[in-house]
PDB file of N, CA and C in Angstrom:
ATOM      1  N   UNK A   1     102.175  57.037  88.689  1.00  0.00           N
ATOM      2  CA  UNK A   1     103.186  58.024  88.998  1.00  0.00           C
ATOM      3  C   UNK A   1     103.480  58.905  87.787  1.00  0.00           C
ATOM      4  N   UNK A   2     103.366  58.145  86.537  1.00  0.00           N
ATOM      5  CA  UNK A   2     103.935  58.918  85.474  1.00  0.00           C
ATOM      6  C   UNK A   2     102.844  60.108  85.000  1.00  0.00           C
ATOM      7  N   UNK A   3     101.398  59.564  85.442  1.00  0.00           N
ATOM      8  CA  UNK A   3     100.090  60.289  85.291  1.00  0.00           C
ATOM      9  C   UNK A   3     100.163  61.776  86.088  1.00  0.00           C
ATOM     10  N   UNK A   4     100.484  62.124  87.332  1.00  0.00           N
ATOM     11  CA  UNK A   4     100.639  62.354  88.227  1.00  0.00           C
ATOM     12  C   UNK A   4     101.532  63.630  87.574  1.00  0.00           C
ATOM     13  N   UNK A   5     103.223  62.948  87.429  1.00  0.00           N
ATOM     14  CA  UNK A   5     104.136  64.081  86.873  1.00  0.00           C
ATOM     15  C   UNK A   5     103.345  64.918  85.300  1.00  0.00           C
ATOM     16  N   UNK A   6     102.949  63.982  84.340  1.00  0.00           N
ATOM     17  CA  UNK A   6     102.267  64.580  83.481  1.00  0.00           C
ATOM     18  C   UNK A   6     101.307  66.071  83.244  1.00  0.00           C
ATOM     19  N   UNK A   7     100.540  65.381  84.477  1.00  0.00           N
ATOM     20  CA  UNK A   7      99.482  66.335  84.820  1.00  0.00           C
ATOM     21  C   UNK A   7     100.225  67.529  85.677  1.00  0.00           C
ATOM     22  N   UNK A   8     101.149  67.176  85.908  1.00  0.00           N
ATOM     23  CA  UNK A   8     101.507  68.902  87.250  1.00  0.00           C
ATOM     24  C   UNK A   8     102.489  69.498  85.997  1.00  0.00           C
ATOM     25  N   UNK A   9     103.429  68.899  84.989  1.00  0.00           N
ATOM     26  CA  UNK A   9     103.627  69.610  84.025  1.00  0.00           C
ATOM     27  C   UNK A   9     102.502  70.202  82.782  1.00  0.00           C
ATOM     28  N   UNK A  10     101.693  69.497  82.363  1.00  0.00           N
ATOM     29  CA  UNK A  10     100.534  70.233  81.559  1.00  0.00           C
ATOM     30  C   UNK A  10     100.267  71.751  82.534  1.00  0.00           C
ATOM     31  N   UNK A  11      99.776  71.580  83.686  1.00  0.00           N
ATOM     32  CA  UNK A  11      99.663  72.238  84.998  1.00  0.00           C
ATOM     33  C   UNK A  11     100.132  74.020  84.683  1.00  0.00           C
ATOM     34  N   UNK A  12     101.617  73.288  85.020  1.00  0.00           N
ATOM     35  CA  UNK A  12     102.371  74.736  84.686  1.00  0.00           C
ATOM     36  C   UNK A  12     102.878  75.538  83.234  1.00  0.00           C
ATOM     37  N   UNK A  13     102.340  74.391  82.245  1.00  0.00           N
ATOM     38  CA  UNK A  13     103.062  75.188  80.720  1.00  0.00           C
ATOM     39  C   UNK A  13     101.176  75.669  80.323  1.00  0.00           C
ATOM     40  N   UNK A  14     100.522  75.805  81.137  1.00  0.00           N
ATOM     41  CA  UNK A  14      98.966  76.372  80.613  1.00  0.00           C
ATOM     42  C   UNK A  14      98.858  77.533  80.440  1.00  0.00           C
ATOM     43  N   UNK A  15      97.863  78.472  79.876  1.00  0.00           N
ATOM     44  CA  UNK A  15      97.805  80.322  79.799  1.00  0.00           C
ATOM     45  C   UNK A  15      97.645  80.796  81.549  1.00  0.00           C
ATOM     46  N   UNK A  16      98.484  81.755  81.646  1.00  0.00           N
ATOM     47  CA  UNK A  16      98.595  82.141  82.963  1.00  0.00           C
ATOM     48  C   UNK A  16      97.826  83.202  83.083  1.00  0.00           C
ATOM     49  N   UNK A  17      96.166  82.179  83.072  1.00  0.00           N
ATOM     50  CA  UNK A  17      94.712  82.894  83.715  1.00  0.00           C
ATOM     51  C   UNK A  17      94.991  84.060  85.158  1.00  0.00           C
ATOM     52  N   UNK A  18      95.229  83.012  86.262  1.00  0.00           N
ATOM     53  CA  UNK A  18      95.214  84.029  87.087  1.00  0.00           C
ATOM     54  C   UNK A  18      96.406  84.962  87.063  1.00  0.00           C
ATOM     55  N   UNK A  19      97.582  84.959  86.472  1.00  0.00           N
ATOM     56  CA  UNK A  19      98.706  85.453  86.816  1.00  0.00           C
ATOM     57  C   UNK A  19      98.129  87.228  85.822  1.00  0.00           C
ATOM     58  N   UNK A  20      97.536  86.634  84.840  1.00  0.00           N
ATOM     59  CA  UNK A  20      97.206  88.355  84.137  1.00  0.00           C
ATOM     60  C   UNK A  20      95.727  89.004  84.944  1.00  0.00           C
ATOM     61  N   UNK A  21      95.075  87.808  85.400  1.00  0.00           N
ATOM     62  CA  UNK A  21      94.339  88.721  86.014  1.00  0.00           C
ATOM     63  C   UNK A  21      94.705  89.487  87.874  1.00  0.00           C
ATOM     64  N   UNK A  22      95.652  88.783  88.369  1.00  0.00           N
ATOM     65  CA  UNK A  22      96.181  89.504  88.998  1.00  0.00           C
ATOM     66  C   UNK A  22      96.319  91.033  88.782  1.00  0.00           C
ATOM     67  N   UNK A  23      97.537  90.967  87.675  1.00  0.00           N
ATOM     68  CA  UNK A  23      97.758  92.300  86.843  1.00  0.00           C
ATOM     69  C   UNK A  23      96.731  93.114  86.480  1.00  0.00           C
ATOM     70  N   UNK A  24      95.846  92.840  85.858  1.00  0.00           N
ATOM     71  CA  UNK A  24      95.003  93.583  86.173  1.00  0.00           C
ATOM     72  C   UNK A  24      94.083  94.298  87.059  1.00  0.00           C
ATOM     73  N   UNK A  25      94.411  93.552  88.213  1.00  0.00           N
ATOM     74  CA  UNK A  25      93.439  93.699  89.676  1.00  0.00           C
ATOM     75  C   UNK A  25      94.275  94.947  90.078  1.00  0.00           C
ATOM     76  N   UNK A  26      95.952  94.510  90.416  1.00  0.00           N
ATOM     77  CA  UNK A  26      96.530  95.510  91.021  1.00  0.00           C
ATOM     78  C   UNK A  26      96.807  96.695  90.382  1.00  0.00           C
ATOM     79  N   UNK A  27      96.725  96.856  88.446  1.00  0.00           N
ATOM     80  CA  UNK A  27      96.736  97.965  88.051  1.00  0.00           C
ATOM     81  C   UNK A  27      95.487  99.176  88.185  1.00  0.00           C
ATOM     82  N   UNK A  28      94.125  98.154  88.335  1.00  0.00           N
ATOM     83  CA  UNK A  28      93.132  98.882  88.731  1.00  0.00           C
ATOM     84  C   UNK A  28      93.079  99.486  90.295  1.00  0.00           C
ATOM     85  N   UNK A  29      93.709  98.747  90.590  1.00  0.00           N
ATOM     86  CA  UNK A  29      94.053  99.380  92.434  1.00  0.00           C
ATOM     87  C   UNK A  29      95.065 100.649  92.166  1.00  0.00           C
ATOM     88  N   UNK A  30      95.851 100.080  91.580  1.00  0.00           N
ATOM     89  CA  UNK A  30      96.903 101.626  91.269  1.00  0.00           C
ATOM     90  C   UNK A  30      95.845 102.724  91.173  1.00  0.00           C
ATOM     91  N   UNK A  31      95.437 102.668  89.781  1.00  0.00           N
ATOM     92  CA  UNK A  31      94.802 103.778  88.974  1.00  0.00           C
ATOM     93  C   UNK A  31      93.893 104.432  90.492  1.00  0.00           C
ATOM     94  N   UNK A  32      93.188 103.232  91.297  1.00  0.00           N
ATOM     95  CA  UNK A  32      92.183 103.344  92.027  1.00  0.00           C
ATOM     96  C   UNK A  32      92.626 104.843  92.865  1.00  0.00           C
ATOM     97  N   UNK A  33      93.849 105.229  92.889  1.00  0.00           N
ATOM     98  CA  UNK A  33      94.623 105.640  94.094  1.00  0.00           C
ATOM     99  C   UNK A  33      95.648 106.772  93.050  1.00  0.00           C
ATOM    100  N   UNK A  34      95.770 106.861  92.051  1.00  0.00           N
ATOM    101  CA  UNK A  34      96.148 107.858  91.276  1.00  0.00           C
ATOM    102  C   UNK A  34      97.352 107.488  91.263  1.00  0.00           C
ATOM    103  N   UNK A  35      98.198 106.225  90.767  1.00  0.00           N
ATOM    104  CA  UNK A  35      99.481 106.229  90.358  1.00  0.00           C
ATOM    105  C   UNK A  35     100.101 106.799  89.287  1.00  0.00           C
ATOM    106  N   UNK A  36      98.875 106.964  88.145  1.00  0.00           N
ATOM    107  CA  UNK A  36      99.396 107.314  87.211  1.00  0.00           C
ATOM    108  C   UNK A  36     100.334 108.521  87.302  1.00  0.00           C
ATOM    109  N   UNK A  37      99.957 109.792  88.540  1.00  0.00           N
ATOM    110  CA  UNK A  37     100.618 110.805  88.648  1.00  0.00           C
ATOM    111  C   UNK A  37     101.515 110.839  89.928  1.00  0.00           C
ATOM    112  N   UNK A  38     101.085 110.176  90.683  1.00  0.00           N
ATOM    113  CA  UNK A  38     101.768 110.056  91.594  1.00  0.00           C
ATOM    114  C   UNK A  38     103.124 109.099  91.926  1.00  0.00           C
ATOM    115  N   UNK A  39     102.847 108.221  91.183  1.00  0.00           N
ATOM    116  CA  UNK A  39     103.853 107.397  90.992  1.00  0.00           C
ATOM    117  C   UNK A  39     104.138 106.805  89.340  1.00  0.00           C
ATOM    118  N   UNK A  40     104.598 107.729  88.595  1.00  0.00           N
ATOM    119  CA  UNK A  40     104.198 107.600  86.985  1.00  0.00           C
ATOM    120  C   UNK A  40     105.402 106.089  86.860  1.00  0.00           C
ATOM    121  N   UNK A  41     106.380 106.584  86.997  1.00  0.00           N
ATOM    122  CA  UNK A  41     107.426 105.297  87.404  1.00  0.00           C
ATOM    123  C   UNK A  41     107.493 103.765  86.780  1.00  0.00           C
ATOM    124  N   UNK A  42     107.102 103.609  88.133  1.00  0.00           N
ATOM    125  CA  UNK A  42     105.957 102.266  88.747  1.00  0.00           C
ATOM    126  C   UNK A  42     104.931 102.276  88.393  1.00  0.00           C
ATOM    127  N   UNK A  43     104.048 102.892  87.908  1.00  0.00           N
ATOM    128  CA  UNK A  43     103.116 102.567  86.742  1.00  0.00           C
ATOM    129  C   UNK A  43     103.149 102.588  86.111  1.00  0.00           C
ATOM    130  N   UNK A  44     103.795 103.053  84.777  1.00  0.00           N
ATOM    131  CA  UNK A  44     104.239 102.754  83.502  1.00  0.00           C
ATOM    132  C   UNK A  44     104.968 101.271  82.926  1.00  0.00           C
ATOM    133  N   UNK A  45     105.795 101.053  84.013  1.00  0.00           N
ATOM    134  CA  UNK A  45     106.220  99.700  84.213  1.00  0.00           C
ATOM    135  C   UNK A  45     105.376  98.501  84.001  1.00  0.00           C
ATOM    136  N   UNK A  46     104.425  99.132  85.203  1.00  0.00           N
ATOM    137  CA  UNK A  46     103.023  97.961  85.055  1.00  0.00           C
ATOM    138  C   UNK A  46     102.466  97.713  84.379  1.00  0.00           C
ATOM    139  N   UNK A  47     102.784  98.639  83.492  1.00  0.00           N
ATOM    140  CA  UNK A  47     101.837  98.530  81.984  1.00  0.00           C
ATOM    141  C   UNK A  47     102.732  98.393  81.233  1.00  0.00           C
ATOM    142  N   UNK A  48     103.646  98.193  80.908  1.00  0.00           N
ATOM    143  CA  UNK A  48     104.762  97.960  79.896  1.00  0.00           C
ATOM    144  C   UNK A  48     104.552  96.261  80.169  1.00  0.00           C
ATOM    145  N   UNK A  49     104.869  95.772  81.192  1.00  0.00           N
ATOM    146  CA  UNK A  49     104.813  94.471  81.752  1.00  0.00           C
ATOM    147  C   UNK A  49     103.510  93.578  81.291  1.00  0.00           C
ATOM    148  N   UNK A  50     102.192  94.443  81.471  1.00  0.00           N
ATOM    149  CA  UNK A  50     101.212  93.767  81.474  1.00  0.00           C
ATOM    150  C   UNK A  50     100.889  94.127  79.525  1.00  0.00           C
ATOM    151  N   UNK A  51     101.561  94.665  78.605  1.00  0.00           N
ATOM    152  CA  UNK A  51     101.264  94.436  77.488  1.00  0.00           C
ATOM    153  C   UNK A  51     102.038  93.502  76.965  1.00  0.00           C
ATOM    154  N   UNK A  52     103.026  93.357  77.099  1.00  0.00           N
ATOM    155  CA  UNK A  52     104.383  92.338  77.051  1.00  0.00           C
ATOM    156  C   UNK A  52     103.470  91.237  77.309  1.00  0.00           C
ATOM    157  N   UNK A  53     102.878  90.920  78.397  1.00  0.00           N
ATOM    158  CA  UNK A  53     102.084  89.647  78.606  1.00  0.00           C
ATOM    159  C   UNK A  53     101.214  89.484  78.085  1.00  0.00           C
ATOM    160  N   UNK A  54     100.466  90.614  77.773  1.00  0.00           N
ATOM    161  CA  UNK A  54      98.954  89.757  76.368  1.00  0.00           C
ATOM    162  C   UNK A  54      99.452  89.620  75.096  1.00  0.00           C
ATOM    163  N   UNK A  55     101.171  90.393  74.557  1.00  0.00           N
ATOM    164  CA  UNK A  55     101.706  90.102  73.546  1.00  0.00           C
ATOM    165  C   UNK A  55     102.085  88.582  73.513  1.00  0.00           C
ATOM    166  N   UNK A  56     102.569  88.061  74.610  1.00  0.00           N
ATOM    167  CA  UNK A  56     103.421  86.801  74.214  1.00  0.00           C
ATOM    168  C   UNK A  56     102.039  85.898  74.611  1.00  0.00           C
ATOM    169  N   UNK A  57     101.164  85.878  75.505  1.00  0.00           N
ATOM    170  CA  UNK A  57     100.013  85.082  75.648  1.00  0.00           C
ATOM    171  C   UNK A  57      99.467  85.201  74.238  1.00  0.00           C
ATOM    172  N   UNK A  58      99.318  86.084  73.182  1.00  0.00           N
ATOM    173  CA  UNK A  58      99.214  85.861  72.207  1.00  0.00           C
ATOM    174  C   UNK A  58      99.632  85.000  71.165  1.00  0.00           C
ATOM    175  N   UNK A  59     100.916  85.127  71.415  1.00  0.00           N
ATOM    176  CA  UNK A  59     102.089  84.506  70.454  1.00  0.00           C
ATOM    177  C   UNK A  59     102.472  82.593  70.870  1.00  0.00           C
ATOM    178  N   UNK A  60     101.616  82.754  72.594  1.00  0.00           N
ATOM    179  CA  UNK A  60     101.575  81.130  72.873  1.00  0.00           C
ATOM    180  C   UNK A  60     103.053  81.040  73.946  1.00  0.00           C
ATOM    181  N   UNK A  61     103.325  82.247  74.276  1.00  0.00           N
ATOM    182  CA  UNK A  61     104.583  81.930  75.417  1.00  0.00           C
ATOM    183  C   UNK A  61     104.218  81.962  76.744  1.00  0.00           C
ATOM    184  N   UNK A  62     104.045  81.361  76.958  1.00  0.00           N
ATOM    185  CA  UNK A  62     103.075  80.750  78.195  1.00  0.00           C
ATOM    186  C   UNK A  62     103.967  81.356  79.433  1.00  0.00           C
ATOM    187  N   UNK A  63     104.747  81.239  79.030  1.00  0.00           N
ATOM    188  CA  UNK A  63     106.167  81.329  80.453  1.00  0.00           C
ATOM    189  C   UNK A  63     106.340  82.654  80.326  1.00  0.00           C
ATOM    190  N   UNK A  64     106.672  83.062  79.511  1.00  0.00           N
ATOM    191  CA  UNK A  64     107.148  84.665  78.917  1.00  0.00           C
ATOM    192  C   UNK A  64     106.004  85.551  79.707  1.00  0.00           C
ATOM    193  N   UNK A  65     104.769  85.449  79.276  1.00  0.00           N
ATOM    194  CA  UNK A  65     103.355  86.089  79.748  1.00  0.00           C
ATOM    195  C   UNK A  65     103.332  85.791  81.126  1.00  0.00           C
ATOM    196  N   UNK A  66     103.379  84.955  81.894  1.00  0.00           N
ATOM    197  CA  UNK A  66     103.380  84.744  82.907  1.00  0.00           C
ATOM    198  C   UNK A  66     104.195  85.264  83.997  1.00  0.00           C
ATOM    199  N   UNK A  67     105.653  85.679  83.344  1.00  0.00           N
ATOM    200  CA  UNK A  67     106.629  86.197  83.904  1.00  0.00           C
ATOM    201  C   UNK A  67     106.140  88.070  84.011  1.00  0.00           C
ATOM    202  N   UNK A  68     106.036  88.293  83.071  1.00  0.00           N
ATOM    203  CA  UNK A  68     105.519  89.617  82.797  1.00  0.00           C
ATOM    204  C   UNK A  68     104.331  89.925  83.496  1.00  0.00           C
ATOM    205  N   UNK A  69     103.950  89.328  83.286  1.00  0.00           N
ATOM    206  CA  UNK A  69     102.272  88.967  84.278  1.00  0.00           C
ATOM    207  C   UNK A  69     102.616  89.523  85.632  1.00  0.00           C
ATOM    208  N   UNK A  70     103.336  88.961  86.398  1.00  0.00           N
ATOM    209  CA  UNK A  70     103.802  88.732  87.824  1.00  0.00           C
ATOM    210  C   UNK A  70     104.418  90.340  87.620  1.00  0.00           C
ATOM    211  N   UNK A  71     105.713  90.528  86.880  1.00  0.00           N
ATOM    212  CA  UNK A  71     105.812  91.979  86.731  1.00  0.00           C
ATOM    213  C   UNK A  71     105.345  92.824  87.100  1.00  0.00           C
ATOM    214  N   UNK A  72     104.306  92.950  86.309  1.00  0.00           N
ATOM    215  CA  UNK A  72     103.543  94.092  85.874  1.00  0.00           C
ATOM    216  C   UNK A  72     102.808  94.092  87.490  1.00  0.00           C
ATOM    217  N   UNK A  73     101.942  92.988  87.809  1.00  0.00           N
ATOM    218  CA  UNK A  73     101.683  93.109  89.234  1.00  0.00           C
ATOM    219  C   UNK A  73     102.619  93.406  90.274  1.00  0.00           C
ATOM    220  N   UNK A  74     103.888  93.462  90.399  1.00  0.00           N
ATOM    221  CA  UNK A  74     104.667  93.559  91.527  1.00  0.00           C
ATOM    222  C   UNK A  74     104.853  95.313  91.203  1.00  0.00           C
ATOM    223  N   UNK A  75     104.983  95.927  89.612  1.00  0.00           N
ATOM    224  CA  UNK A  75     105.307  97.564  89.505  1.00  0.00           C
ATOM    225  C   UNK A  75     103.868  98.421  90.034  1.00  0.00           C
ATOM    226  N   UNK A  76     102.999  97.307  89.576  1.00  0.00           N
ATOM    227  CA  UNK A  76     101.287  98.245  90.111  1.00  0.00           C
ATOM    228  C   UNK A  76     101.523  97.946  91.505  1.00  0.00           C
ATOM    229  N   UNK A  77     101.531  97.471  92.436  1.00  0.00           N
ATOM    230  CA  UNK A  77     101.798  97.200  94.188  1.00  0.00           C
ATOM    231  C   UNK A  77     102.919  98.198  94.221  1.00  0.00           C
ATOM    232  N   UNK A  78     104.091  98.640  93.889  1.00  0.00           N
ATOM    233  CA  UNK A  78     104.782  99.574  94.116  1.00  0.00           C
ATOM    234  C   UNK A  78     104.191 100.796  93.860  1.00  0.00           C
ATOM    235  N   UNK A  79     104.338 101.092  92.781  1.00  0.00           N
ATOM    236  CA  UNK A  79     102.824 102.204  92.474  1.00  0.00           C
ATOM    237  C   UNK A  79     101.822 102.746  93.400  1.00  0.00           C
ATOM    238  N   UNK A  80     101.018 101.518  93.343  1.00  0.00           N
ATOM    239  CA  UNK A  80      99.712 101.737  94.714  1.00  0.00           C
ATOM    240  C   UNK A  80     100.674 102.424  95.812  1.00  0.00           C
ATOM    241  N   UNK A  81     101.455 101.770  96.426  1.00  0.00           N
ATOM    242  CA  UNK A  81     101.987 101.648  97.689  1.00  0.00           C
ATOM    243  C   UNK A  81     102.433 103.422  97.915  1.00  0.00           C
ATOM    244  N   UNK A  82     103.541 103.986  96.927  1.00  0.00           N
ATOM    245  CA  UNK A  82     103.804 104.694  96.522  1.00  0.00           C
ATOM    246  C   UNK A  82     103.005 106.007  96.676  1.00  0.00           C
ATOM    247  N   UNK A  83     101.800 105.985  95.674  1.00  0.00           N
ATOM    248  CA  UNK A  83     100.279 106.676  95.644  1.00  0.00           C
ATOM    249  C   UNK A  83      99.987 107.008  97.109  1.00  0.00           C
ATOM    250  N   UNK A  84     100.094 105.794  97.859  1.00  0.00           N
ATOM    251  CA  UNK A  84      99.196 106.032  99.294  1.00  0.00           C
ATOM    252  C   UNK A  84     100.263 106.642 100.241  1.00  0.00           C
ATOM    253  N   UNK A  85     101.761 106.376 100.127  1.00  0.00           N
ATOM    254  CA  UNK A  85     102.072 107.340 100.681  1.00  0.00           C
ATOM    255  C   UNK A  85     102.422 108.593 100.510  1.00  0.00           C
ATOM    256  N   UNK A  86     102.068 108.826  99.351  1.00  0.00           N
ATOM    257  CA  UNK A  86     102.293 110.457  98.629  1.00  0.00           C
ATOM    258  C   UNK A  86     100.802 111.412  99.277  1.00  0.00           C
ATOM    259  N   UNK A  87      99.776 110.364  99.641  1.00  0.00           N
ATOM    260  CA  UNK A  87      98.652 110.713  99.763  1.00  0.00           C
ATOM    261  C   UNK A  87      99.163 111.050 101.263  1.00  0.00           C
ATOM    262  N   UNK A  88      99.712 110.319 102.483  1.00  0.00           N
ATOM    263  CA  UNK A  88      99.315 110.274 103.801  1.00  0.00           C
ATOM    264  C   UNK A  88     100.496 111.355 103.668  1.00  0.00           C
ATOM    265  N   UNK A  89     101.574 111.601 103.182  1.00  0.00           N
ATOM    266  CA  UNK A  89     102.555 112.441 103.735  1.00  0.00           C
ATOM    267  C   UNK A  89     102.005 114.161 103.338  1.00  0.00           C
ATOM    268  N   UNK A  90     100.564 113.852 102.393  1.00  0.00           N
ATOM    269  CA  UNK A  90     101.042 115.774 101.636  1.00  0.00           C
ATOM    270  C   UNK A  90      99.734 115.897 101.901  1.00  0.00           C
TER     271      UNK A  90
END
């Protein structure tokens, strides 16, 4: 049992692999779709967020990066989202 709790905490204090590459997926979807101008906003964000996270993944803040991580992906999905309807309305 104690093996068990061990391992699901190692688990969650690890480098948050997928959480930055998320961020990166959805900022390339932004760009994919022209947020940068269309939704400067919400993309700037995303990138404020997603440097914040290779800063502290640097520095070993596992939690910090991870949080930012998620960020930065939730301002690029606004962005995108944003982009595509600037696209369908004009």
């Amino acid at each position: 049992m104690i093996f068990v709790v061990v391992v699901l905490l190692a688990g969650c204090s690890g480098a948050p692999v997928q959480e930055m590459s998320d961020a990166r997926q959805a900022i390339k979807a932004a760009v994919s779709v022209g947020a940068q101008t269309k939704s400067p906003s919400s993309f700037s964000k995303a990138q404020k967020h997603l440097l914040s996270a290779k800063a502290a993944l640097e520095q070993g803040h596992f939690s910090r990066a991870r949080s930012n991580a998620i960020r930065a992906k939730q301002h690029a999905i606004k962005a995108r989202q944003i982009s595509i309807n600037y696209q369908v309305n004009y």
